[in-house]
C-alpha atoms as a PDB file:
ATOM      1  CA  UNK A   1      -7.267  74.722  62.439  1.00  0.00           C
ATOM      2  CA  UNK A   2      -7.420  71.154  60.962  1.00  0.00           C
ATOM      3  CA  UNK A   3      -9.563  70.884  57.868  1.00  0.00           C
ATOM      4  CA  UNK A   4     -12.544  68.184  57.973  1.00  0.00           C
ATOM      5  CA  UNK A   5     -12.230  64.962  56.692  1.00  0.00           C
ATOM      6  CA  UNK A   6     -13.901  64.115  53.424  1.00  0.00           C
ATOM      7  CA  UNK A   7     -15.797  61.159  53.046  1.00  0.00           C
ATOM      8  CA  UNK A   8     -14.031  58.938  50.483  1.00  0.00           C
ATOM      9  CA  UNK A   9     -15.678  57.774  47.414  1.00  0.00           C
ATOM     10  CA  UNK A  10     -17.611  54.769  46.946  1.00  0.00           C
ATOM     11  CA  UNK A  11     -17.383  52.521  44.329  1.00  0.00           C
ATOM     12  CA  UNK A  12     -19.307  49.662  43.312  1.00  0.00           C
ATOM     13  CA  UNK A  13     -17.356  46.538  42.280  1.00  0.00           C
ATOM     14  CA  UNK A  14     -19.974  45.981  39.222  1.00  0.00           C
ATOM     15  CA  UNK A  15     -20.599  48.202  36.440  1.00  0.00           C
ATOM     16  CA  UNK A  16     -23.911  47.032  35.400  1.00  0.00           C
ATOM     17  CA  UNK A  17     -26.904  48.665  37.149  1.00  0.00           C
ATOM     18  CA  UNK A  18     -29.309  45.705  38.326  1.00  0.00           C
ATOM     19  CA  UNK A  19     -31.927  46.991  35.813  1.00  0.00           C
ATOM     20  CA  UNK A  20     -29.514  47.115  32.950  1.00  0.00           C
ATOM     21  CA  UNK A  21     -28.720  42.977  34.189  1.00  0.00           C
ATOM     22  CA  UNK A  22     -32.217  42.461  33.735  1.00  0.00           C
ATOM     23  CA  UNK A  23     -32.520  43.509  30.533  1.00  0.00           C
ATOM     24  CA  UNK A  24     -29.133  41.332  29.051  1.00  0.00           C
ATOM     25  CA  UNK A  25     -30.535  38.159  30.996  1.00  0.00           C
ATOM     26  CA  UNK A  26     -33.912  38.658  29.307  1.00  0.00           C
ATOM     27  CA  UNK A  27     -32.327  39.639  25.908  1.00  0.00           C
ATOM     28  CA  UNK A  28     -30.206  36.228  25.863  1.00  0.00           C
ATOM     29  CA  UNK A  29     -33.245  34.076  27.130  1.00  0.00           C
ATOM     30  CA  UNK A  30     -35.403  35.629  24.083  1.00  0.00           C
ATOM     31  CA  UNK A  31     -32.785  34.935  21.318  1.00  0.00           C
ATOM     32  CA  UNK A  32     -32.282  31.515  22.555  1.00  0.00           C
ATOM     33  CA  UNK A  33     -35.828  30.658  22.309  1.00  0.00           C
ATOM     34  CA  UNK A  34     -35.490  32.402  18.715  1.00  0.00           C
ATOM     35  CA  UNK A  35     -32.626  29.990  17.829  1.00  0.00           C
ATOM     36  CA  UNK A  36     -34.736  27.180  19.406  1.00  0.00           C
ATOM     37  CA  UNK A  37     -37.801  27.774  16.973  1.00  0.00           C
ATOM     38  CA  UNK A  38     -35.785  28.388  14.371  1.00  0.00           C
ATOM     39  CA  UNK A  39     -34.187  25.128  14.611  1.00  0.00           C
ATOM     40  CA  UNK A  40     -37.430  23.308  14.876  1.00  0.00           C
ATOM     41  CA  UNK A  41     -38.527  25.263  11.851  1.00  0.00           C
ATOM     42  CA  UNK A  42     -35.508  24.223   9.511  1.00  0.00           C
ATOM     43  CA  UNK A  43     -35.695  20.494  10.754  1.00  0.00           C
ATOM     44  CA  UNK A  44     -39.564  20.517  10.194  1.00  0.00           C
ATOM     45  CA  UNK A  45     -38.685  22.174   6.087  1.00  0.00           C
ATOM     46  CA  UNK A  46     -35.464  19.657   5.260  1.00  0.00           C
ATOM     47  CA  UNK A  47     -36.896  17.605   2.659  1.00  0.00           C
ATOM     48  CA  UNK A  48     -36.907  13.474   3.578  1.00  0.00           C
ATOM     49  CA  UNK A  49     -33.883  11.937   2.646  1.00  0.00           C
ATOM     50  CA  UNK A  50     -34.163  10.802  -1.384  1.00  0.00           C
ATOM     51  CA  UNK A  51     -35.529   7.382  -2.207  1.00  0.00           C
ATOM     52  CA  UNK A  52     -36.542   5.427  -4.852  1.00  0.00           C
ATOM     53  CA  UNK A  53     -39.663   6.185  -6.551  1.00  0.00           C
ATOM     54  CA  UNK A  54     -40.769   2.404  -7.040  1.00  0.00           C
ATOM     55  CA  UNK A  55     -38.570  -0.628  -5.582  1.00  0.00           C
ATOM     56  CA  UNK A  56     -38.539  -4.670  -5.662  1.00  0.00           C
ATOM     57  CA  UNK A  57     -35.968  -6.554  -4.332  1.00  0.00           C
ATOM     58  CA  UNK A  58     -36.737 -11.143  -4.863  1.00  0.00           C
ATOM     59  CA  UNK A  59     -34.773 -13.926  -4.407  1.00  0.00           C
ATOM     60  CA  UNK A  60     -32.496 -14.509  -7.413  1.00  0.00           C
ATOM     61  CA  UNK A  61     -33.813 -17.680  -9.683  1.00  0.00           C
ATOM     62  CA  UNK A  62     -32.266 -21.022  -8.537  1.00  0.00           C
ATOM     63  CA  UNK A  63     -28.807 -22.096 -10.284  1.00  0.00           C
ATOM     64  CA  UNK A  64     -28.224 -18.252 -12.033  1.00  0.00           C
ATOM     65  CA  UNK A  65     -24.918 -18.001 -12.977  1.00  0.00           C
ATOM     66  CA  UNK A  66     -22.984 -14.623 -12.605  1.00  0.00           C
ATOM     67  CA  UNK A  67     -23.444 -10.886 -11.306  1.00  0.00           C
ATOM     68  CA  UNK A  68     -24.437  -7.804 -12.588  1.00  0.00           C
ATOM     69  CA  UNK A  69     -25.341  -3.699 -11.648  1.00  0.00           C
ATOM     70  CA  UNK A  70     -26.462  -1.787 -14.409  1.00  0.00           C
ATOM     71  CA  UNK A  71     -27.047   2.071 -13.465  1.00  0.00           C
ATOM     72  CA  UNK A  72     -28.813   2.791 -16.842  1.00  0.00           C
ATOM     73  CA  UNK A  73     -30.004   6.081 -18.172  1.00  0.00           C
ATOM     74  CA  UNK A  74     -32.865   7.861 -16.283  1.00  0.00           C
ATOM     75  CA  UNK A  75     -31.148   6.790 -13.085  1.00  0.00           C
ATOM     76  CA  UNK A  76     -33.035   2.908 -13.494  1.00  0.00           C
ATOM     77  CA  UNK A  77     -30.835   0.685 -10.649  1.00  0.00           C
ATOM     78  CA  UNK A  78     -30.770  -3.138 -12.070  1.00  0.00           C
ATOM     79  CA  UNK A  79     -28.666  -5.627  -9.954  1.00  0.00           C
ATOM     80  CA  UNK A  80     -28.801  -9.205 -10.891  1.00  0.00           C
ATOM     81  CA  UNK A  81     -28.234 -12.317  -8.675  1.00  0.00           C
ATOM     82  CA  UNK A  82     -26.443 -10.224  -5.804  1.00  0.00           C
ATOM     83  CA  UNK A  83     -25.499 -11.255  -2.082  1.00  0.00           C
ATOM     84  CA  UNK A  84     -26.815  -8.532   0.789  1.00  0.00           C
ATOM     85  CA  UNK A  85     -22.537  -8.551   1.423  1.00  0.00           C
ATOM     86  CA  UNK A  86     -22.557  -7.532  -2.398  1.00  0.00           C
ATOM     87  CA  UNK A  87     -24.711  -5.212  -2.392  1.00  0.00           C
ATOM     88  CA  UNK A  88     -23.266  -3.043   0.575  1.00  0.00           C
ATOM     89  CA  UNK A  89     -19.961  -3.262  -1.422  1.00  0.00           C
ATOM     90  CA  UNK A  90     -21.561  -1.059  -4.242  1.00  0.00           C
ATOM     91  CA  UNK A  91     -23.568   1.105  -2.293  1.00  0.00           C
ATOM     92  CA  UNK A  92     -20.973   2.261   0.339  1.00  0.00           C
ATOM     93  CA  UNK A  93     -18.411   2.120  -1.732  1.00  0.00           C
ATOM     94  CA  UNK A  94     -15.735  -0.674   0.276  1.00  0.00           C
ATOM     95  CA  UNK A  95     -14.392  -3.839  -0.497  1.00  0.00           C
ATOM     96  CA  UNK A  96     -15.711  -7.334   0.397  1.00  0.00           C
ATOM     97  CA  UNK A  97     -13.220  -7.705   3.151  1.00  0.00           C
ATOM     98  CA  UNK A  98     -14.246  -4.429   4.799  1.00  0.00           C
ATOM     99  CA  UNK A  99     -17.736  -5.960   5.336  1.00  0.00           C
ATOM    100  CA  UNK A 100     -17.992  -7.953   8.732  1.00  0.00           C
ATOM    101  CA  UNK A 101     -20.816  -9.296  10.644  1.00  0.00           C
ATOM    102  CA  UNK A 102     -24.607 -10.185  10.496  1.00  0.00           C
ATOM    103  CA  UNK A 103     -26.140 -13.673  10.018  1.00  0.00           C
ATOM    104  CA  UNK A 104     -24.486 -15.980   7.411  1.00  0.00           C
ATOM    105  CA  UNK A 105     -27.002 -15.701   4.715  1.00  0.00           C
ATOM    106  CA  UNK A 106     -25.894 -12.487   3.982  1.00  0.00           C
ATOM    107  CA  UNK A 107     -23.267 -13.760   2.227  1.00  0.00           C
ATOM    108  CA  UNK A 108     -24.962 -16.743   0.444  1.00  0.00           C
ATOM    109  CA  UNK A 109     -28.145 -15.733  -0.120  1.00  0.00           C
ATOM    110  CA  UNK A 110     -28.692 -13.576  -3.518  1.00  0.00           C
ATOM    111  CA  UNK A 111     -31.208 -11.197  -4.042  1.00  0.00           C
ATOM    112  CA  UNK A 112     -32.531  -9.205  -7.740  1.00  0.00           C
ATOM    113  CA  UNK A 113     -32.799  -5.934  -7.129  1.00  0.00           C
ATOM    114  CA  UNK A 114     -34.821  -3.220  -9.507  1.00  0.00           C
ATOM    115  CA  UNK A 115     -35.431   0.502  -8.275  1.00  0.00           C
ATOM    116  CA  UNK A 116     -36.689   3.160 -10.546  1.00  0.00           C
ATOM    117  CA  UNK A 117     -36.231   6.899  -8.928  1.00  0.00           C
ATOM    118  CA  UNK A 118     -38.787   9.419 -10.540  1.00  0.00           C
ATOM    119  CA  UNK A 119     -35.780  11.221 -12.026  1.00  0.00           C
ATOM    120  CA  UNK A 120     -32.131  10.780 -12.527  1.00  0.00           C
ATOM    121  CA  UNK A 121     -30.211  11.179  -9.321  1.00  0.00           C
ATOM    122  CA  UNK A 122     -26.760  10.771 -10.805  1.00  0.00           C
ATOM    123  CA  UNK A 123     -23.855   7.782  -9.205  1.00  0.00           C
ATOM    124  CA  UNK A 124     -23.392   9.510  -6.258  1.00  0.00           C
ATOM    125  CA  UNK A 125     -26.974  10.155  -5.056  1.00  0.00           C
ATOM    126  CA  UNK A 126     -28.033   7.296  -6.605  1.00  0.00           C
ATOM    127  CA  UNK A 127     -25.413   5.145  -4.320  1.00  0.00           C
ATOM    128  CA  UNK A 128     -27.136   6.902  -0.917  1.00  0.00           C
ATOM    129  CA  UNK A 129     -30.398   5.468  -2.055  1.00  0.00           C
ATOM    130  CA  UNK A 130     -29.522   2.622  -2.448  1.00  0.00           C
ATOM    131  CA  UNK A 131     -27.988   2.618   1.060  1.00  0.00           C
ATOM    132  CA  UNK A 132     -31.957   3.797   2.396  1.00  0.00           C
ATOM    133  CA  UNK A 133     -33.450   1.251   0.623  1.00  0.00           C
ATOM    134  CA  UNK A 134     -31.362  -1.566   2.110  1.00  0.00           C
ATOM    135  CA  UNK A 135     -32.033  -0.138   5.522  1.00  0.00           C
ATOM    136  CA  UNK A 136     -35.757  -0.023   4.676  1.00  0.00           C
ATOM    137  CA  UNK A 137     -36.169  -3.639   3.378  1.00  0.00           C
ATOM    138  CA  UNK A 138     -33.471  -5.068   4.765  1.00  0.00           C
ATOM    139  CA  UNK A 139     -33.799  -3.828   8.381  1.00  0.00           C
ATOM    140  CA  UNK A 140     -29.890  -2.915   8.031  1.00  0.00           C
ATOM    141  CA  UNK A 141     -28.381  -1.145  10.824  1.00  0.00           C
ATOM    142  CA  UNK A 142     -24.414  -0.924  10.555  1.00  0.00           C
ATOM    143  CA  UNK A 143     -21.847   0.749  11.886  1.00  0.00           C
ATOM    144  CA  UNK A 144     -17.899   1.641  10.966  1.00  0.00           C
ATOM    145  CA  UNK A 145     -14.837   0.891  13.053  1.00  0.00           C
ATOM    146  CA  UNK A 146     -11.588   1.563  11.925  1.00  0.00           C
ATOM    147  CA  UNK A 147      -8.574  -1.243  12.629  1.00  0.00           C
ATOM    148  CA  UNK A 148      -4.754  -1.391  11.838  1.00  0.00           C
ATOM    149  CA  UNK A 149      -4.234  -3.953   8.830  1.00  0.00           C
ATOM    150  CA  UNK A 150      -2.074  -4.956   6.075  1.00  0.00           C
ATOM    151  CA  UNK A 151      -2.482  -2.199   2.576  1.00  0.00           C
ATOM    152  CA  UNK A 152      -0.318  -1.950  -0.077  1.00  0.00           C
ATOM    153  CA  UNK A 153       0.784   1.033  -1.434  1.00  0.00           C
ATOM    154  CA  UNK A 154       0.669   1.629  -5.500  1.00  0.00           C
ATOM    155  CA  UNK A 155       3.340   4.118  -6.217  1.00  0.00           C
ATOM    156  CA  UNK A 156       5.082   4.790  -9.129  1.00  0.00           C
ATOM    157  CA  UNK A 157       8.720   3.083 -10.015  1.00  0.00           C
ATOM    158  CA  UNK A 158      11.626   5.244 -10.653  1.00  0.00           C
ATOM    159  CA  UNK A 159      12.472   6.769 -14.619  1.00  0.00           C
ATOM    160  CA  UNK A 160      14.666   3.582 -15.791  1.00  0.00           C
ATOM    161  CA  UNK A 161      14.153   5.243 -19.438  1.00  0.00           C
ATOM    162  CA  UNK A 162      12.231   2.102 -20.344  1.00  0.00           C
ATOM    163  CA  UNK A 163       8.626   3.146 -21.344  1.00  0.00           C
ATOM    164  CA  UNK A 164       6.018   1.158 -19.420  1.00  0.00           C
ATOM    165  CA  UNK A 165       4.186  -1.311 -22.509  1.00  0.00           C
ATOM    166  CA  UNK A 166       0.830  -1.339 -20.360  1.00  0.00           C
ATOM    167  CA  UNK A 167       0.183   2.051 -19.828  1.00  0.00           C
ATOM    168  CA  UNK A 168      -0.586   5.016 -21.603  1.00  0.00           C
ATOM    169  CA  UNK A 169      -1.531   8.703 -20.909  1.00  0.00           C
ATOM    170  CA  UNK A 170      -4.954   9.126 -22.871  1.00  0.00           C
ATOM    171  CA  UNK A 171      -4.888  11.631 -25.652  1.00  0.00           C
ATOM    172  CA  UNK A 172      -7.529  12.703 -28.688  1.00  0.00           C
ATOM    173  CA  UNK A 173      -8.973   8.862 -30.049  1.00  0.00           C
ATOM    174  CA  UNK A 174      -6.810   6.692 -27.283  1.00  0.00           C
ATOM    175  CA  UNK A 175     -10.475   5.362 -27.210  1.00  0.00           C
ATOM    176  CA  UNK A 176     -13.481   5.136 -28.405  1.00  0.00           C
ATOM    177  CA  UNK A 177     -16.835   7.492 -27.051  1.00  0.00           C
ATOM    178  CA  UNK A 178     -19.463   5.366 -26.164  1.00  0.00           C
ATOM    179  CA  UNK A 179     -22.547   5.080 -28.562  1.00  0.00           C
ATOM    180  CA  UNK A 180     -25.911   4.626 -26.604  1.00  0.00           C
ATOM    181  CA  UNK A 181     -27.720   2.656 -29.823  1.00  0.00           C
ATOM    182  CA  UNK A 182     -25.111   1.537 -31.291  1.00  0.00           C
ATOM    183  CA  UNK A 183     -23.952  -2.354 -31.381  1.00  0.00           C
ATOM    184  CA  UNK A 184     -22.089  -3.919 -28.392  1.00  0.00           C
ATOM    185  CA  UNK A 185     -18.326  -3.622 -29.103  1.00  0.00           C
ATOM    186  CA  UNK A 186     -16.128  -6.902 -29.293  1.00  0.00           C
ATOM    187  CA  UNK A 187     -14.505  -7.660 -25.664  1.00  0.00           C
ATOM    188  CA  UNK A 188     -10.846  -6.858 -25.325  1.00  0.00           C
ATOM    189  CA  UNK A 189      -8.169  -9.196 -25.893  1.00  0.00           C
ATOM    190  CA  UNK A 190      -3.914  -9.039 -25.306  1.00  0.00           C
ATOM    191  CA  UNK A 191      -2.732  -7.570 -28.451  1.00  0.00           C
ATOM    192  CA  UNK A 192      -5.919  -5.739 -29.356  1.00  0.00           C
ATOM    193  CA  UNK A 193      -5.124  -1.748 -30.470  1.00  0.00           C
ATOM    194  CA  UNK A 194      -6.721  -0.298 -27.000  1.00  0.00           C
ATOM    195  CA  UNK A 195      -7.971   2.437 -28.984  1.00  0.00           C
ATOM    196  CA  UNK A 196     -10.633   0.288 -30.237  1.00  0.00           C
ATOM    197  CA  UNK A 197     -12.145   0.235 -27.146  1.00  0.00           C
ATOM    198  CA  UNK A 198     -14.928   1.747 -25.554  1.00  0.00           C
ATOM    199  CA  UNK A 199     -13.718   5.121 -23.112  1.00  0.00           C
ATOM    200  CA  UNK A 200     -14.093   4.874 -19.839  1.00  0.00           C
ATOM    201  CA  UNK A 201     -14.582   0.902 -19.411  1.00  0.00           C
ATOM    202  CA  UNK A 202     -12.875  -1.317 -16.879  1.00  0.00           C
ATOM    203  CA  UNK A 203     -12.650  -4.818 -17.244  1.00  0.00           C
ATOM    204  CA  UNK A 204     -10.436  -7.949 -15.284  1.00  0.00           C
ATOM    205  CA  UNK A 205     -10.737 -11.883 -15.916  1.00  0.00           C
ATOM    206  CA  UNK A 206      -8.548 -14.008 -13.862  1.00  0.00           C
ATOM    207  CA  UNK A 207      -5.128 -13.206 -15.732  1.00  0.00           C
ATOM    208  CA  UNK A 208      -5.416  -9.873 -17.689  1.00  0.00           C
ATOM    209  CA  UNK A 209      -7.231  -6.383 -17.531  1.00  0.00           C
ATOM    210  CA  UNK A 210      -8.228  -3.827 -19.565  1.00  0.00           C
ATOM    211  CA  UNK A 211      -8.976  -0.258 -19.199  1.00  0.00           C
ATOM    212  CA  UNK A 212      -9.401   2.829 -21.078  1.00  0.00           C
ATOM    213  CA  UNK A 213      -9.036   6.255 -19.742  1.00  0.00           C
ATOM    214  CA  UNK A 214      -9.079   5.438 -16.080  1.00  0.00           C
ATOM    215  CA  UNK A 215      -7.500   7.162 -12.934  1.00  0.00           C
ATOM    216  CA  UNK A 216      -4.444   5.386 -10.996  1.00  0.00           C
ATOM    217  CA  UNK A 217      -7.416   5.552  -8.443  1.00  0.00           C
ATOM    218  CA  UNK A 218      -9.585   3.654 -10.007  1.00  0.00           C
ATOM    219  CA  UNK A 219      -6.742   0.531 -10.695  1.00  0.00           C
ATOM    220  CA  UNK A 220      -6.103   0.686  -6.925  1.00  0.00           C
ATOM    221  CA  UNK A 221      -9.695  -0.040  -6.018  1.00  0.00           C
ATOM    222  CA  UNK A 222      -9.691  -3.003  -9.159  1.00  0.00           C
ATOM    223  CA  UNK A 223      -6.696  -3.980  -7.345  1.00  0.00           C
ATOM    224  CA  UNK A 224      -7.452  -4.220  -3.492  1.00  0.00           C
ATOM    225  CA  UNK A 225     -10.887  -6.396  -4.559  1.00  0.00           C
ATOM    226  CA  UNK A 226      -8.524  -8.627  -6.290  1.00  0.00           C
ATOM    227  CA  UNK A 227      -6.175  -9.477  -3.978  1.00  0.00           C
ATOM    228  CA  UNK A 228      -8.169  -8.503  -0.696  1.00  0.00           C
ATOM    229  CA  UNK A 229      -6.086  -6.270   1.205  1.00  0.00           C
ATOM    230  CA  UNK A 230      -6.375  -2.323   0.975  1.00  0.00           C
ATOM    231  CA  UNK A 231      -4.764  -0.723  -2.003  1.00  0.00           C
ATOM    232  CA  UNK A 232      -3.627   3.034  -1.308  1.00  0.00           C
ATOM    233  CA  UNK A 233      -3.244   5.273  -4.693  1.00  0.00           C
ATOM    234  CA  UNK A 234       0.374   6.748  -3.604  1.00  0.00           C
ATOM    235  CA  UNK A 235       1.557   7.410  -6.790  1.00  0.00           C
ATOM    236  CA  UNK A 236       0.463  11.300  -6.916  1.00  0.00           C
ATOM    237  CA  UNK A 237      -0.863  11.260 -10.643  1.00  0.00           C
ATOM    238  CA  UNK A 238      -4.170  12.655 -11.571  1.00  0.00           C
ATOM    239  CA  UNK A 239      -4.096  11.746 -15.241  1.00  0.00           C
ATOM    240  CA  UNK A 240      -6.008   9.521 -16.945  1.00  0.00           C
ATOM    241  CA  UNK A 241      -4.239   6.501 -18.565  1.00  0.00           C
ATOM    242  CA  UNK A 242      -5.521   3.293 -20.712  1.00  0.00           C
ATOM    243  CA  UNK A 243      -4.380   0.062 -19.294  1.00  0.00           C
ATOM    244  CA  UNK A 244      -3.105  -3.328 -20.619  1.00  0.00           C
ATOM    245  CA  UNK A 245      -1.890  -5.814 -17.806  1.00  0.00           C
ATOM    246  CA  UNK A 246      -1.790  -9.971 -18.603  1.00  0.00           C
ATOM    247  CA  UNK A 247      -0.322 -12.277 -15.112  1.00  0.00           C
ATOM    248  CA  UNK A 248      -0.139 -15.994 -13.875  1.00  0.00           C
ATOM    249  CA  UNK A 249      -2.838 -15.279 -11.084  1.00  0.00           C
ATOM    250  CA  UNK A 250      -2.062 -17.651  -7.736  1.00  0.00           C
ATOM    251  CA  UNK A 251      -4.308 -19.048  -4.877  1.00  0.00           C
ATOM    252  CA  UNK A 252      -3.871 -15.800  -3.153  1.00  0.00           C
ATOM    253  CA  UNK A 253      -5.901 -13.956  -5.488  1.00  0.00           C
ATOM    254  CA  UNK A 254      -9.924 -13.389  -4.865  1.00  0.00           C
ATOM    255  CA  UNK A 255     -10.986 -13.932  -8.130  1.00  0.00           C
ATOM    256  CA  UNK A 256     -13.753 -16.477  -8.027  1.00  0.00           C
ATOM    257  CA  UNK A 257     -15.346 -18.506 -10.773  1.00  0.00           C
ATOM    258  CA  UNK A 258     -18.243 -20.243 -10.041  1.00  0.00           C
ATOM    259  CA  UNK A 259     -17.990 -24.088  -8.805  1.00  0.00           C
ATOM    260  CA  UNK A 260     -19.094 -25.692 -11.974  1.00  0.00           C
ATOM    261  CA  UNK A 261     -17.173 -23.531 -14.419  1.00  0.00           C
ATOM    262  CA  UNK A 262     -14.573 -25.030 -16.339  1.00  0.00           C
ATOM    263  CA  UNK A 263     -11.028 -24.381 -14.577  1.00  0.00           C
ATOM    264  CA  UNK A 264      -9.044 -21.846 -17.206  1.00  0.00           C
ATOM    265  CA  UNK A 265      -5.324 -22.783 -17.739  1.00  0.00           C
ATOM    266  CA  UNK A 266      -2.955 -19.969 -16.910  1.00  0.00           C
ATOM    267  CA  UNK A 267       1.093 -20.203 -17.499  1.00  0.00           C
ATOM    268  CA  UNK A 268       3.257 -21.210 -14.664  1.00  0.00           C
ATOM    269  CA  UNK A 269       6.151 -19.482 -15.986  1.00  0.00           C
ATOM    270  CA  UNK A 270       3.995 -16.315 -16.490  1.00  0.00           C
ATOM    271  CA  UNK A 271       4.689 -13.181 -13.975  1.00  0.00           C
ATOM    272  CA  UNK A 272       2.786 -12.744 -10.702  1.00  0.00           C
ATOM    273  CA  UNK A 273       0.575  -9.660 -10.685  1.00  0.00           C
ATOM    274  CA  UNK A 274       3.653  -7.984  -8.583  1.00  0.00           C
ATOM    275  CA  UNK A 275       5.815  -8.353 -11.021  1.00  0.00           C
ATOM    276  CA  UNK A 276       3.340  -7.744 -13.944  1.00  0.00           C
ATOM    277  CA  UNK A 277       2.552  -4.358 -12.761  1.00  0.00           C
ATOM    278  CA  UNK A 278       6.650  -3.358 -12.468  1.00  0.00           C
ATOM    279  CA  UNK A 279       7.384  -4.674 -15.947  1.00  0.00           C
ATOM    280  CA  UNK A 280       4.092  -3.718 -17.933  1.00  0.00           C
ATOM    281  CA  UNK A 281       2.618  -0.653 -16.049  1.00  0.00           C
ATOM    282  CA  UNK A 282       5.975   0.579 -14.258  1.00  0.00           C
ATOM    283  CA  UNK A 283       4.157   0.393 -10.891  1.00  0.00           C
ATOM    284  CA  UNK A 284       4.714  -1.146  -7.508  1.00  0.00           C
ATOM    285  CA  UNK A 285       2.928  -2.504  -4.596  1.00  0.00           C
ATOM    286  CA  UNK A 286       4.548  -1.906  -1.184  1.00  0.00           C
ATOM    287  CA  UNK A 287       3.280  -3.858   1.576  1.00  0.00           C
ATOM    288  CA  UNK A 288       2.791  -1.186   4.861  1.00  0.00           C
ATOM    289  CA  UNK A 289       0.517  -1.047   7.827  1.00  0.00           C
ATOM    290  CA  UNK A 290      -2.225   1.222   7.976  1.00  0.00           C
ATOM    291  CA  UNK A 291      -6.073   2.055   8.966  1.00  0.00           C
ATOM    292  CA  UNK A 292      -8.427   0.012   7.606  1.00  0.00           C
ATOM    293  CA  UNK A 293     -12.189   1.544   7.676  1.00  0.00           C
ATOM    294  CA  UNK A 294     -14.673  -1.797   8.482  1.00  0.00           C
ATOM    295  CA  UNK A 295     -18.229  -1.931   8.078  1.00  0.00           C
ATOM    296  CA  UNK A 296     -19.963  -4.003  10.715  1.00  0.00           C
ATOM    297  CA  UNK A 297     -23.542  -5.311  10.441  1.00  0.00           C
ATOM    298  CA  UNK A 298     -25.306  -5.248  13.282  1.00  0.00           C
ATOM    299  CA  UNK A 299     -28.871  -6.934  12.448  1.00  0.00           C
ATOM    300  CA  UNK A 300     -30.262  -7.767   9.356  1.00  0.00           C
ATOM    301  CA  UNK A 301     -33.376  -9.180   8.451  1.00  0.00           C
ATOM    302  CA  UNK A 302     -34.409 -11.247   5.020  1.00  0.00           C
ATOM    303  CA  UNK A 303     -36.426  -8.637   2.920  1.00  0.00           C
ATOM    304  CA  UNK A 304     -40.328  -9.586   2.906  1.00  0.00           C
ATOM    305  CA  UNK A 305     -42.126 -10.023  -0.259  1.00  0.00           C
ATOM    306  CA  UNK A 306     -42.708  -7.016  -2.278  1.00  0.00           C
END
C-alpha cells in the first residue's frame, strides 16, 4: 500500500514578520528626527564667529608715506596707510600676486585700520577676524581657485665643506629676547654681530636682510613677496637659523620705494639674489611648475564712514 504524500514545507522568502518591519521603519524614522533636532540644537548653541570688540577703518591722510601692521599686546590690530589688496595679504595669509580681481581701487586706495577685540585672540585668531571684518565693512566676497604657475623651490645645496657665512643655527644668546619697555634697538647693518639683535625679527631693504631665529619657512615666504612668484620651503629643515644676506637687486624684483624717494645706489658687480643665497646662505632656488592657490575678489564695496 503506497504511503500518503506529505505536504511539503512552506517557507517564506523574508525573515522579518510584517509587525517586526513596522517596528525597524518606525525606529529609523524616530532617530532621524532625533539627529534632525539635535542638529538644529548644536547649530542654534555654536557661538557667532569671533569679531572685534570695537572697529574703524578711514581713508589714510593724503601724501602718507609708508606701511605698517602692528599686532600689539592685548590683541590691539593697528594697520597704517594700507591698500584693501594689502590688507587681504595679511589676513589670509598669500602673496600680492595671489590676489586677483575686484574694482581697481582696491589696489590704490589706502585705508587706516584700528580694531580692539575685548581680549587677546592670539595671530592666528586674530588673522580670521580680521578676515570678518573686511567682509563686514568691506562687503568682500572672494573665492579661491587654484592654477598651474611658475614656483621656485628653496632647497638646500650639497656639503661642499665650505660653511655658509649667512646662516647660522640659533643657539643660547645668538640673539637678543625682546624687552617690552625697554628702548628701540639700533637697525641692523652688514657687518653688525647678529647677536645684537632682537630674536625673532625679520627685516629686508632693497639689497640685504636680516633675521634672527627664523624658520627656512619663514625666508621662503620673505622670498616669494620679493620676487613674486611662489617660493616652496623644500629644504626639509625645521631649525631655526639667524640670517645675513646683502645682493645687487634687478628690475625683476618687487621691492617698491615710493615715487618720490630718493633712488638708492646698489653695485653692479654685486651678486644677484640667486647667487647671493648659494654663496652666503648655501641655498638654491629651482625654478619648477606647480599649483598656485589664487584669491579672487568677487565684489567689493568702499567701506562707509564709521
Amino acid at each position: 500500500m503506497a504511503q500518503a504524500l506529505l505536504p511539503k514545507k512552506q517557507f517564506q522568502v523574508s525573515t522579518v514578520r510584517p509587525i517586526e518591519r513596522q517596528t525597524i521603519m518606525y525606529r529609523l524614522r524616530t532617530l532621524a528626527v532625533c539627529l534632525s533636532l539635535a542638529a538644529a540644537n548644536a547649530r542654534a548653541q555654536a557661538p557667532p564667529p569671533a569679531a572685534f570688540d570695537v572697529a574703524s577703518i578711514k581713508p589714510a591722510a593724503p601724501g602718507a608715506r609708508g606701511s605698517f601692521f602692528n599686532n600689539s599686546a592685548g590683541g590691539l590690530v593697528r594697520i597704517t596707510n594700507m591698500t584693501l589688496k594689502d590688507l587681504l595679504v595679511f589676513a589670509y595669509r598669500v602673496q600680492p600676486f595671489q590676489v586677483s580681481g575686484g574694482p581697481p581701487w582696491v589696489d590704490s586706495d589706502h585705508y587706516d585700520v584700528e580694531a580692539k577685540p575685548d581680549k587677546d585672540p592670539g595671530p592666528d585668531q586674530s588673522r580670521i577676524m580680521l578676515q570678518g571684518l573686511l567682509a563686514d565693512r568691506f562687503g568682500l566676497k572672494i573665492h579661491r581657485e587654484t592654477k598651474e604657475m611658475p614656483v621656485y623651490e628653496l632647497v638646500m645645496l650639497k656639503n661642499t665643506g665650505k660653511p655658509a657665512p649667512g646662516l647660522a643655527e640659533i643657539s643660547e644668546g645668538s640673539c637678543v629676547e625682546r624687552d617690552p619697555g625697554g628702548a628701540p634697538l639700533p637697525p641692523p647693518s652688514i657687518g653688525q654681530p647678529i647677536n645684537k639683535m632682537p630674536c625673532g625679527m625679520m627685516r629686508m631693504g632693497p639689497d640685504q636682510m636680516f633675521g634672527t631665529s627664523q624658520p627656512l619657512s619663514q625666508l621662503a615666504n620673505v622670498l616669494s613677496r620679493m620676487l613674486g612668484r611662489t617660493v616652496i620651503d623644500k629644504t626639509g629643515s625645521d631649525k631655526k637659523y639667524n640670517i645675513q644676506l646683502q645682493w645687487s637687486p634687478d628690475q625683476s624684483q618687487s621691492f617698491q620705494l615710493p615715487p618720490d624717494a630718493p633712488r638708492p645706489q646698489f653695485d653692479p658687480n654685486g651678486p644677484s639674489i640667486f647667487t647671493a643665497l648659494q654663496e652666503q646662505l648655501g641655498l638654491k632656488l629651482e625654478s619648477k611648475k606647480g599649483p598656485v592657490e589664487i584669491l579672487m575678489i568677487d565684489h567689493a564695496d568702499k567701506p562707509s564712514e564709521n
